[in-house]
Protein backbone atom coordinates (compact mmCIF):
# COMPACT_ATOMS: atom_id res chain seq x y z
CA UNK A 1 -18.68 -24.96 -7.19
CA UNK A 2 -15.08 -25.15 -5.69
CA UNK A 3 -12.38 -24.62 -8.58
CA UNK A 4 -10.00 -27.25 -8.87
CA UNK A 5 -6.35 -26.03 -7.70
CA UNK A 6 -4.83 -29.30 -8.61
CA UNK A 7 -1.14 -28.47 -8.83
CA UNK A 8 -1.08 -31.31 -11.86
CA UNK A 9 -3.36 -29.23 -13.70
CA UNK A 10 -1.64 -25.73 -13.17
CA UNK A 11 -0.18 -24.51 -16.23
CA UNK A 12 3.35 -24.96 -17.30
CA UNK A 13 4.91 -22.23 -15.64
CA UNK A 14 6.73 -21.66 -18.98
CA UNK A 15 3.45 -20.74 -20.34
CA UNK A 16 3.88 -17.08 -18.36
CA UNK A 17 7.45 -16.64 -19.60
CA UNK A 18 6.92 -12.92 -21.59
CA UNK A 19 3.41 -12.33 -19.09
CA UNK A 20 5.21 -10.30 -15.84
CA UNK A 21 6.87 -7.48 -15.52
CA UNK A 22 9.22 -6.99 -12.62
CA UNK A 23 9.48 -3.45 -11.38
CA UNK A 24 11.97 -3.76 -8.25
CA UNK A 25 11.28 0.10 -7.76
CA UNK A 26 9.88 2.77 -9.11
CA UNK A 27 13.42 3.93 -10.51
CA UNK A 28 13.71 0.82 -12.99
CA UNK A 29 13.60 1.44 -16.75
CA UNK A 30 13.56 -1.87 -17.74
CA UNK A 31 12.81 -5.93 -16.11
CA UNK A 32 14.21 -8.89 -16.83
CA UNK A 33 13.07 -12.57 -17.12
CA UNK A 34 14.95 -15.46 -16.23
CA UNK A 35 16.48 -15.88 -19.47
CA UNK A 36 17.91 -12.57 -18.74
CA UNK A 37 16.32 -10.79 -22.01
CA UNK A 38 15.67 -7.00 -21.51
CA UNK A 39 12.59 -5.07 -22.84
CA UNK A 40 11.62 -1.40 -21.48
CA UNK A 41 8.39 -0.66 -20.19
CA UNK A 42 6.26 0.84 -22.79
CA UNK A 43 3.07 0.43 -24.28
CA UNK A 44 -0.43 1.94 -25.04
CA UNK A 45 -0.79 3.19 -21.67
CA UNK A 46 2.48 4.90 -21.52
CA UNK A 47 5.84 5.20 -20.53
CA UNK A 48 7.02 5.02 -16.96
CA UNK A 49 9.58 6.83 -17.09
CA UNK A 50 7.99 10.40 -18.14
CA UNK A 51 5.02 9.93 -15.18
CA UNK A 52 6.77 11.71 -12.75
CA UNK A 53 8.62 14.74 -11.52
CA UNK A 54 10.22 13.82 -8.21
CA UNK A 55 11.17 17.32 -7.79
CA UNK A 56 7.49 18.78 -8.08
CA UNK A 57 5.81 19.79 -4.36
CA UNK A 58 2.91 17.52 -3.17
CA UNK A 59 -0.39 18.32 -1.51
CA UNK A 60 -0.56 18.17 2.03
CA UNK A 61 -4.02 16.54 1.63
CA UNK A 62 -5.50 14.71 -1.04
CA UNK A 63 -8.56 12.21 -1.94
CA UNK A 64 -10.24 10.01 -4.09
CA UNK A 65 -13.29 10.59 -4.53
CA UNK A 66 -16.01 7.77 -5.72
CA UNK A 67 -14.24 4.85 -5.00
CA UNK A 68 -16.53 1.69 -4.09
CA UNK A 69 -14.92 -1.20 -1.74
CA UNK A 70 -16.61 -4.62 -1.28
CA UNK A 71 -16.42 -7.33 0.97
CA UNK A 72 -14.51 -10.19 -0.01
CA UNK A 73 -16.02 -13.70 -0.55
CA UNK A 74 -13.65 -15.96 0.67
CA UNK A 75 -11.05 -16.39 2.91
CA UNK A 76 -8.25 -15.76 1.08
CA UNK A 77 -9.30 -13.33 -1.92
CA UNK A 78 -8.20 -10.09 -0.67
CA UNK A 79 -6.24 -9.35 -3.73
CA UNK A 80 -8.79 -10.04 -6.05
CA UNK A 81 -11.44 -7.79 -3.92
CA UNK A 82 -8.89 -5.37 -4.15
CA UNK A 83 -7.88 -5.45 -7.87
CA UNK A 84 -11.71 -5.78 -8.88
CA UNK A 85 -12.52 -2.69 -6.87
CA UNK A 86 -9.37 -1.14 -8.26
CA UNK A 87 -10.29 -1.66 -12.01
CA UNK A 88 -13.68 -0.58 -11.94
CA UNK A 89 -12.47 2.62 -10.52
CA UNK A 90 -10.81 3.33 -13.62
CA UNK A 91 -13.60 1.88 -15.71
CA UNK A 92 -13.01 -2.10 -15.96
CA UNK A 93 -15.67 -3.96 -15.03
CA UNK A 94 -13.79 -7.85 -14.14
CA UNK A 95 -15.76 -10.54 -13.03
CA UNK A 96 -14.17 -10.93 -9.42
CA UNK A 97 -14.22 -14.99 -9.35
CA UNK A 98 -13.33 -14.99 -12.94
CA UNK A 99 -10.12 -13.11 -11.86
CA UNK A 100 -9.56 -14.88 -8.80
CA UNK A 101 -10.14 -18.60 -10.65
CA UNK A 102 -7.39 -17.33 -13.59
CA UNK A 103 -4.75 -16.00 -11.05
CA UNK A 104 -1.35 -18.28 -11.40
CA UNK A 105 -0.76 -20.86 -8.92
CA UNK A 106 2.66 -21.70 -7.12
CA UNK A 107 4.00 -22.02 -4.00
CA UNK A 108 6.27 -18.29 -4.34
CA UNK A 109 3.44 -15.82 -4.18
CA UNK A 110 5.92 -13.79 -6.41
CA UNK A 111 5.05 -16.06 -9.10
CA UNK A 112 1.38 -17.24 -8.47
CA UNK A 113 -1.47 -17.86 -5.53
CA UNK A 114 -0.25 -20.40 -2.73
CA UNK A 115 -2.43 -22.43 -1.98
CA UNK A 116 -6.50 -22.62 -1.60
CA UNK A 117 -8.69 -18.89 -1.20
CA UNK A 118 -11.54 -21.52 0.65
CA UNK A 119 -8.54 -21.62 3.55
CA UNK A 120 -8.62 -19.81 6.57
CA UNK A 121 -6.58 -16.67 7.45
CA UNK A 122 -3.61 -15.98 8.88
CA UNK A 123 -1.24 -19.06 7.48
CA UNK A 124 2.20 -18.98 5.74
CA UNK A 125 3.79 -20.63 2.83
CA UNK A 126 3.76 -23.47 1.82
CA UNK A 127 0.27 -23.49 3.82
CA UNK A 128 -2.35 -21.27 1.92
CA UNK A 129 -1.44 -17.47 1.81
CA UNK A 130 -2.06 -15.88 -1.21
CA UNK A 131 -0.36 -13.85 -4.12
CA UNK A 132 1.89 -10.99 -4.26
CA UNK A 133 1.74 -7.92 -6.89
CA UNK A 134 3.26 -9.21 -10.13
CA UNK A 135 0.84 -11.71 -11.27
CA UNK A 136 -1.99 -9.30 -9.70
CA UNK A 137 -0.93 -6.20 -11.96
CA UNK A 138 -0.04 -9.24 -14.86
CA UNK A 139 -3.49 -10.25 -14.80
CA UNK A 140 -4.86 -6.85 -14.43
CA UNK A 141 -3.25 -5.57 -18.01
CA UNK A 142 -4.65 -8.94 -19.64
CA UNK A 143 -7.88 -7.18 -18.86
CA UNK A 144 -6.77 -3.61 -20.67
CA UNK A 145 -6.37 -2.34 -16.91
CA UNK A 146 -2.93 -0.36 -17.73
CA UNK A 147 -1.73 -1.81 -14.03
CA UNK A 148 1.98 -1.99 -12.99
CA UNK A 149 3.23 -3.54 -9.45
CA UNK A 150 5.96 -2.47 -7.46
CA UNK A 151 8.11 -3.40 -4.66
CA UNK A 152 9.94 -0.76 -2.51
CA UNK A 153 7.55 1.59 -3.84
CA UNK A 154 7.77 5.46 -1.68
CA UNK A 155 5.04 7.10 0.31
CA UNK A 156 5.63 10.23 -1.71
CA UNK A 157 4.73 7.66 -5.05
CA UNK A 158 1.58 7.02 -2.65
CA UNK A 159 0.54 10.34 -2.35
CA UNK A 160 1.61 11.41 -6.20
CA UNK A 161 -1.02 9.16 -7.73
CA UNK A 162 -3.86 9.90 -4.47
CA UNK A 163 -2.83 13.92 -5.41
CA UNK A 164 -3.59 12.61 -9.15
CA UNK A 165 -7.00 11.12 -8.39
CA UNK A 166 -5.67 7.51 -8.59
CA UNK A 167 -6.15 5.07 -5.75
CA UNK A 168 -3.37 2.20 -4.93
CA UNK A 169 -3.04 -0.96 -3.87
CA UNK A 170 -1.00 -2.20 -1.50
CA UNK A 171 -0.10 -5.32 0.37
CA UNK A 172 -0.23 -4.80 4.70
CA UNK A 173 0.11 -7.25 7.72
CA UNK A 174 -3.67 -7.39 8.54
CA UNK A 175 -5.97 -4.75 8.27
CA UNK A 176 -3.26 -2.66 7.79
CA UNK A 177 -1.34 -3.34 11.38
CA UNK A 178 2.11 -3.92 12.81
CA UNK A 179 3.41 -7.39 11.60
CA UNK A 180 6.18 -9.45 12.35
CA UNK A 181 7.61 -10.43 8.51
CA UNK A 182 8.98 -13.84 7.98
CA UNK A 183 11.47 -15.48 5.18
CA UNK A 184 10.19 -18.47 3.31
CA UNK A 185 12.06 -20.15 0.33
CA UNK A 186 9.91 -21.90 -2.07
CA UNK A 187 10.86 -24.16 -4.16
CA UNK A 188 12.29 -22.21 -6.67
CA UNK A 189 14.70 -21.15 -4.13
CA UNK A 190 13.99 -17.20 -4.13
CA UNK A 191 13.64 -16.19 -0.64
CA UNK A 192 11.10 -13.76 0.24
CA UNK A 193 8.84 -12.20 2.97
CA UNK A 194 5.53 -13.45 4.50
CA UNK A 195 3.74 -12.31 7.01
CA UNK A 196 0.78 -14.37 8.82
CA UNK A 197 -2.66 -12.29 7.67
CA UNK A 198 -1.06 -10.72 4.83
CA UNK A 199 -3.68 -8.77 3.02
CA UNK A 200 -4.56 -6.20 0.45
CA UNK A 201 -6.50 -2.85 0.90
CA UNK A 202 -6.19 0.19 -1.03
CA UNK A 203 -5.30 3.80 -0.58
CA UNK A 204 -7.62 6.70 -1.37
CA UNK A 205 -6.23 8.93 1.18
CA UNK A 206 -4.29 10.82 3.10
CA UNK A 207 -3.86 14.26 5.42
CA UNK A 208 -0.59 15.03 7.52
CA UNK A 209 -1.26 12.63 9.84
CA UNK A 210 -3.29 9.51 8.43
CA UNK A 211 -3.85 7.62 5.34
CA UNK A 212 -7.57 6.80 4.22
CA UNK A 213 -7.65 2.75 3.55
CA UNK A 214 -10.65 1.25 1.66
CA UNK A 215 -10.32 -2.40 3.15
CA UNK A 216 -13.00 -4.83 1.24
CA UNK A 217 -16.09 -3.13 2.17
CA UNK A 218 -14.98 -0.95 4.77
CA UNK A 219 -13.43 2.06 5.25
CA UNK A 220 -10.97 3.22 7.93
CA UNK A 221 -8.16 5.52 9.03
CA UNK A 222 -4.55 4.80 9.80
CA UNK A 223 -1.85 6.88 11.23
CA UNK A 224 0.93 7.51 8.47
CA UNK A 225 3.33 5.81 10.97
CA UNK A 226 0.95 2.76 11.54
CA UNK A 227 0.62 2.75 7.95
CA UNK A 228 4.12 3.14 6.61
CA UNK A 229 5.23 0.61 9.24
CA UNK A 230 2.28 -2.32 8.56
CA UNK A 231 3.40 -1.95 4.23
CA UNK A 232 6.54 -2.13 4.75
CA UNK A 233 6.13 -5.39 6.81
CA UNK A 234 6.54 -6.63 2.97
CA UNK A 235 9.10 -4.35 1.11
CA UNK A 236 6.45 -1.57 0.40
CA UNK A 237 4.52 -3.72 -2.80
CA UNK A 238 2.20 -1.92 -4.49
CA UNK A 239 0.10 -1.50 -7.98
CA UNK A 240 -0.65 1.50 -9.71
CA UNK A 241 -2.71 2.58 -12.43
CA UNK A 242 0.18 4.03 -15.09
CA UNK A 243 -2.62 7.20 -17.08
């Protein structure tokens, strides 16, 4: 069965007015909408703002023990691989084509999934691409998963929550290479990065020297430069697990 992605049938995209949260950084106290209403991050799962002492030393070294990748089953679901393998580290067991089938669809991956996951790799908007971290962390929390996505997130945020015992997810060129970004303006007129292969993998580790990347079902090494240099291909976007 191949879901329908019929733009005519997406929902209003008033409906998820009040469902995002828009972290620019990891400074930010607060996110707007684009009615320009204010509400501070807060909830069952915590307050932001008290998670972290920038001024406390970090580990040299530091994994995450008994986290479980799998492959992905289409083309285009790396974020949903990665968020369902995500969750269920922390306990949340998410059907993965459930997820994938209720992600938001538009053609601004800031706002929703462009295009079809059945497509092949390695396109850009408007073609099929994918979705970037807000409405992947948006969907997340609709699930209880107490998820919140960043852009221009740091490596030393990285290795905090690794250090802590909580994996991340972040958004690389590839399997987690050097790529050559792009600007694309939907049609909401917000220009943003893309990169052709843009993909998801997550971050259980790291030593002086590499990171640790759980990529679908495998599992691989990275320089830190290699690393640092493939995520910030687009702006350094991340989720994390607020606990």
């Amino acid at each position: 069965m191949t879901p329908d992605f019929d733009w005519n049938s997406s929902p209003n995209s008033e409906d998820y007015v009040g469902w995002f949260w828009f972290p620019e950084d990891e400074s930010a106290n607060n996110y707007s909408y684009d009615n320009n209403t204010f509400m501070p991050f807060s909830g069952s799962f915590g307050n932001l703002n008290d998670i972290w002492d920038y001024s406390q030393p970090l580990p040299t070294q530091a994994y995450v023990d008994g986290f479980v990748g799998h492959a992905q089953s289409y083309p285009l679901d790396c974020e949903t691989r990665s968020a369902v393998d995500f969750a269920a580290y922390f306990g949340f067991s998410i059907d993965a084509y459930q997820f994938l089938t209720s992600l938001p669809k538009s053609d601004d991956p800031n706002e929703g999934f462009v295009g079809n996951y059945t497509d092949p790799r390695g396109q850009i908007p408007p073609a099929s691409y994918g979705v970037y971290q807000e409405p992947v962390a948006a969907l997340l929390r609709s699930y209880g998963v107490p998820a919140v996505g960043y852009k221009n997130m740091s490596w030393e945020r990285i290795k905090y929550e690794i250090s802590n015992g909580r994996p991340v997810m972040v958004w690389v060129a590839g399997n987690t290479e050097v790529g050559t970004p792009q600007y694309y303006t939907p049609s909401n007129g917000k220009s943003t990065k893309v990169v052709p292969y843009q993909h998801t993998v997550v971050v259980i580790g790291y030593d002086s020297q590499n990171v640790t990347i759980q990529d679908g079902a495998m599992r691989y090494t990275r320089s830190i430069n290699t690393f640092l240099t493939s995520w910030a291909t687009l702006d350094n976007r991340g989720i994390i697990a607020v606990y």
